[in-house]
N, C-alpha and C. Protein backbone atom coordinates (compact mmCIF):
# COMPACT_ATOMS: atom_id res chain seq x y z
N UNK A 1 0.84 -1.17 0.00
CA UNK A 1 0.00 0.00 0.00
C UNK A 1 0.89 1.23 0.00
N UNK A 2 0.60 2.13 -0.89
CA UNK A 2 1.03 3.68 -0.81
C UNK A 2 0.16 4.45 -0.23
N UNK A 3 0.58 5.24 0.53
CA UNK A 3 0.13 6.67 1.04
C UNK A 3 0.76 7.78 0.48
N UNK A 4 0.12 8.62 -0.38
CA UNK A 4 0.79 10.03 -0.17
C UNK A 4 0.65 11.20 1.01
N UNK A 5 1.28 11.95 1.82
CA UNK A 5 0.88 12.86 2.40
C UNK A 5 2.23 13.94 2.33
N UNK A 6 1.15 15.07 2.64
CA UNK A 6 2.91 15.99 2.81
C UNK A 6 2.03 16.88 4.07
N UNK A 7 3.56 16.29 4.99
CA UNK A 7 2.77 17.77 6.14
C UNK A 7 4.39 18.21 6.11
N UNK A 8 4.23 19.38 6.60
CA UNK A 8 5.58 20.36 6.27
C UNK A 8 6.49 20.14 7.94
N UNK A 9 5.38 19.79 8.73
CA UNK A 9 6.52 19.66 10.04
C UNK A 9 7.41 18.42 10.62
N UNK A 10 8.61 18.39 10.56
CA UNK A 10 9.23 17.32 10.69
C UNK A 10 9.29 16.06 11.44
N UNK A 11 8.88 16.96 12.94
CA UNK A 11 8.42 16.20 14.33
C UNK A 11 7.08 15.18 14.22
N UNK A 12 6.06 15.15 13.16
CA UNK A 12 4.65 15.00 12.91
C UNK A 12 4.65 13.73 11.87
N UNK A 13 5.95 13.77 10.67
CA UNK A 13 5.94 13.00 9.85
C UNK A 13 7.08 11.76 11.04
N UNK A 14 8.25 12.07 11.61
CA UNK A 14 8.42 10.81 13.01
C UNK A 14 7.47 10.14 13.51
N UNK A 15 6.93 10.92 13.75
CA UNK A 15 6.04 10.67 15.38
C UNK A 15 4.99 9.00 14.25
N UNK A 16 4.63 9.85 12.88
CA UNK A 16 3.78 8.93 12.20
C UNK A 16 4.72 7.07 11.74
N UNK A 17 5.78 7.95 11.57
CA UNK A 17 6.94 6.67 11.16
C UNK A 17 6.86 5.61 12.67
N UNK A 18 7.24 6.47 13.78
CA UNK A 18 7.02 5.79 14.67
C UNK A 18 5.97 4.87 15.09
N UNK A 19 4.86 5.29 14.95
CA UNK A 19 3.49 4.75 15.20
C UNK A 19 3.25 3.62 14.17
N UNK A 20 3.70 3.64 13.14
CA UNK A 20 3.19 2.63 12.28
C UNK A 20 4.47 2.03 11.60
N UNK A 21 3.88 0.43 10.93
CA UNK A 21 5.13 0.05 10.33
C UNK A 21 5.74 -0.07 9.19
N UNK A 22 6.11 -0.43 8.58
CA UNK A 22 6.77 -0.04 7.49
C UNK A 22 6.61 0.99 6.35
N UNK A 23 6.80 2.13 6.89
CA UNK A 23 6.59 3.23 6.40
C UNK A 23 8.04 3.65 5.97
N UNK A 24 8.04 4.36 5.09
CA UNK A 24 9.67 5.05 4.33
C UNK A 24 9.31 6.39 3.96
N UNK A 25 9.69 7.34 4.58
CA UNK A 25 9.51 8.53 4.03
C UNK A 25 10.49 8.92 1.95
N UNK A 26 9.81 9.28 1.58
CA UNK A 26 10.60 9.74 0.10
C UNK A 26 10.57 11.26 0.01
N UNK A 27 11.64 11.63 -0.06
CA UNK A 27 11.94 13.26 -0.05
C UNK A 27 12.25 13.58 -0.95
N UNK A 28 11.74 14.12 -2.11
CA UNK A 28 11.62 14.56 -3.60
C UNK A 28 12.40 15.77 -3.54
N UNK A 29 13.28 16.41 -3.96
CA UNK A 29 13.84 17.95 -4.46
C UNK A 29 13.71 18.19 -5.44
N UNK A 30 13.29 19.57 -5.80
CA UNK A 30 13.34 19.57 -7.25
C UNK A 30 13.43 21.74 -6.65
N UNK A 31 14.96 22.24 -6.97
CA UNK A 31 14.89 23.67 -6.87
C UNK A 31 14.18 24.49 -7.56
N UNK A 32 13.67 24.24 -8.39
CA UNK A 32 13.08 25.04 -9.47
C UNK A 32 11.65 25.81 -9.37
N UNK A 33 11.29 26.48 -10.23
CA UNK A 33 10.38 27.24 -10.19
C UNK A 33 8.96 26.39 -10.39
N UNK A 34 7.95 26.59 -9.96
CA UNK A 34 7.41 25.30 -9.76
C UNK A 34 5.61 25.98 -10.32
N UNK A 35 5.39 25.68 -11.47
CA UNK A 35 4.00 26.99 -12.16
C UNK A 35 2.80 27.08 -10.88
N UNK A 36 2.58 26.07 -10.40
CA UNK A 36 1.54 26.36 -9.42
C UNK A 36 2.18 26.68 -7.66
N UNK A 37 2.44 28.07 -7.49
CA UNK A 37 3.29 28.21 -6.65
C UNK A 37 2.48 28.57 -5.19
N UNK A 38 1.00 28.20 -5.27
CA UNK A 38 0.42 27.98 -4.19
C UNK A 38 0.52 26.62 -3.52
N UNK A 39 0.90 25.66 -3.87
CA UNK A 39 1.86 24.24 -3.92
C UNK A 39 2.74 24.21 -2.63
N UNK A 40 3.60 25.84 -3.11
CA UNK A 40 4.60 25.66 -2.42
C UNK A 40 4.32 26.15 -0.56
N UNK A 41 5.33 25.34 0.21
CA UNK A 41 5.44 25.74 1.66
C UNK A 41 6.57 26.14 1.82
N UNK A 42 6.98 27.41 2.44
CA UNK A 42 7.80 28.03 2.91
C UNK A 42 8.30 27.25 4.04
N UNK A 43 7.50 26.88 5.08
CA UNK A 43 8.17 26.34 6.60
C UNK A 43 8.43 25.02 6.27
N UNK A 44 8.22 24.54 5.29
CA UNK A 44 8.78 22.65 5.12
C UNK A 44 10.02 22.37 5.67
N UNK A 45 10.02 21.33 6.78
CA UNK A 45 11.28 20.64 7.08
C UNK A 45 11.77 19.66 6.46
N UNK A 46 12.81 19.94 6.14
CA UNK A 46 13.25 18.55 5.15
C UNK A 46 13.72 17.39 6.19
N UNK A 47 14.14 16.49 5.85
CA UNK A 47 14.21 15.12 6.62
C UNK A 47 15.53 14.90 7.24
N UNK A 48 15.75 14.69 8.35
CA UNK A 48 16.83 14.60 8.62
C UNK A 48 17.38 12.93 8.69
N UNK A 49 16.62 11.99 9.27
CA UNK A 49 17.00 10.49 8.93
C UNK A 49 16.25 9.32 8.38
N UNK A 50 16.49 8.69 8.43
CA UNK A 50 15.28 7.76 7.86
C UNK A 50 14.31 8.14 6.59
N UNK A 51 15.08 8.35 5.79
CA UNK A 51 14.11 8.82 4.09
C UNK A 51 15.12 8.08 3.18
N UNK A 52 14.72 8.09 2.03
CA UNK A 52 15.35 8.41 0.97
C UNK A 52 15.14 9.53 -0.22
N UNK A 53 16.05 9.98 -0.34
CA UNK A 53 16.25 10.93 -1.35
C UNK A 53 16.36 11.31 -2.78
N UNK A 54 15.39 11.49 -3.18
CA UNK A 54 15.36 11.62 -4.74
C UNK A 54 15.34 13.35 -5.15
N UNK A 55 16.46 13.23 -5.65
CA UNK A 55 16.60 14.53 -5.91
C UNK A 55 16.56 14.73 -8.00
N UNK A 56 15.23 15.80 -7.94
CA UNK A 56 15.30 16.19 -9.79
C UNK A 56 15.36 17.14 -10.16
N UNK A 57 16.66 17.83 -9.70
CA UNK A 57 17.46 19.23 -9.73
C UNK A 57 17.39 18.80 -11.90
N UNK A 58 17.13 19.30 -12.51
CA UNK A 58 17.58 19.46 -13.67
C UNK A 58 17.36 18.00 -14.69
N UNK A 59 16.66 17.14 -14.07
CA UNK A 59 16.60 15.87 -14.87
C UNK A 59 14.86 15.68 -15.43
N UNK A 60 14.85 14.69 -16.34
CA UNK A 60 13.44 14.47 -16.71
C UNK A 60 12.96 13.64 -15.94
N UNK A 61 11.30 13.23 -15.46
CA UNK A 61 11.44 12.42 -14.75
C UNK A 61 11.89 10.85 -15.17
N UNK A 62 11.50 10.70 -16.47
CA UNK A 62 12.66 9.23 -16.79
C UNK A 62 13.83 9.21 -16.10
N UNK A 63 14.94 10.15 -16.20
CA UNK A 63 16.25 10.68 -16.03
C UNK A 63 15.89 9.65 -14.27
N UNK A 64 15.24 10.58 -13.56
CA UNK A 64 14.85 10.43 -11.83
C UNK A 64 14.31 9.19 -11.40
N UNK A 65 13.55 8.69 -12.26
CA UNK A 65 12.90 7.14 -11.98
C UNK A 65 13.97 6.60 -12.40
N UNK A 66 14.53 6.31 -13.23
CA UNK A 66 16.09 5.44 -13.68
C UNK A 66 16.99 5.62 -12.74
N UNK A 67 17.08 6.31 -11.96
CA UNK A 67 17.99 6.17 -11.04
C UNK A 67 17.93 5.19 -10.29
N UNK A 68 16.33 4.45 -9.97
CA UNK A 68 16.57 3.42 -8.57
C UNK A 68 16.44 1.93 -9.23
């Protein structure tokens, strides 16, 4: 099963890892200008352990899915 969620506070997405099991956080980057910029959150914490990281600074997403 997948879940998507995005909450922007760091302590909230733990606390959820903690509580349940096999959960993996995925932390997407992408610097760029992004057209629907009500999207964006200013206070987002990015992840400090337990994620993995997909970063699509400048790639297509083929480019980003081929990576794993």
């Amino acid at each position: 099963m997948i879940i998507s969620t995005v909450n922007p506070y760091r302590s909230v997405r733990e606390e959820f890892k903690k509580r349940c099991s096999n959960v993996y956080e995925i932390y997407v980057v992408n610097e760029g200008e992004h057209p629907r910029k009500e999207l964006s959150v200013v206070d987002f914490e990015p992840p400090i352990e337990n994620y993995l990281l997909v970063n699509t600074n400048g790639k297509t997403p083929e480019e980003s899915f081929n990576k794993f």
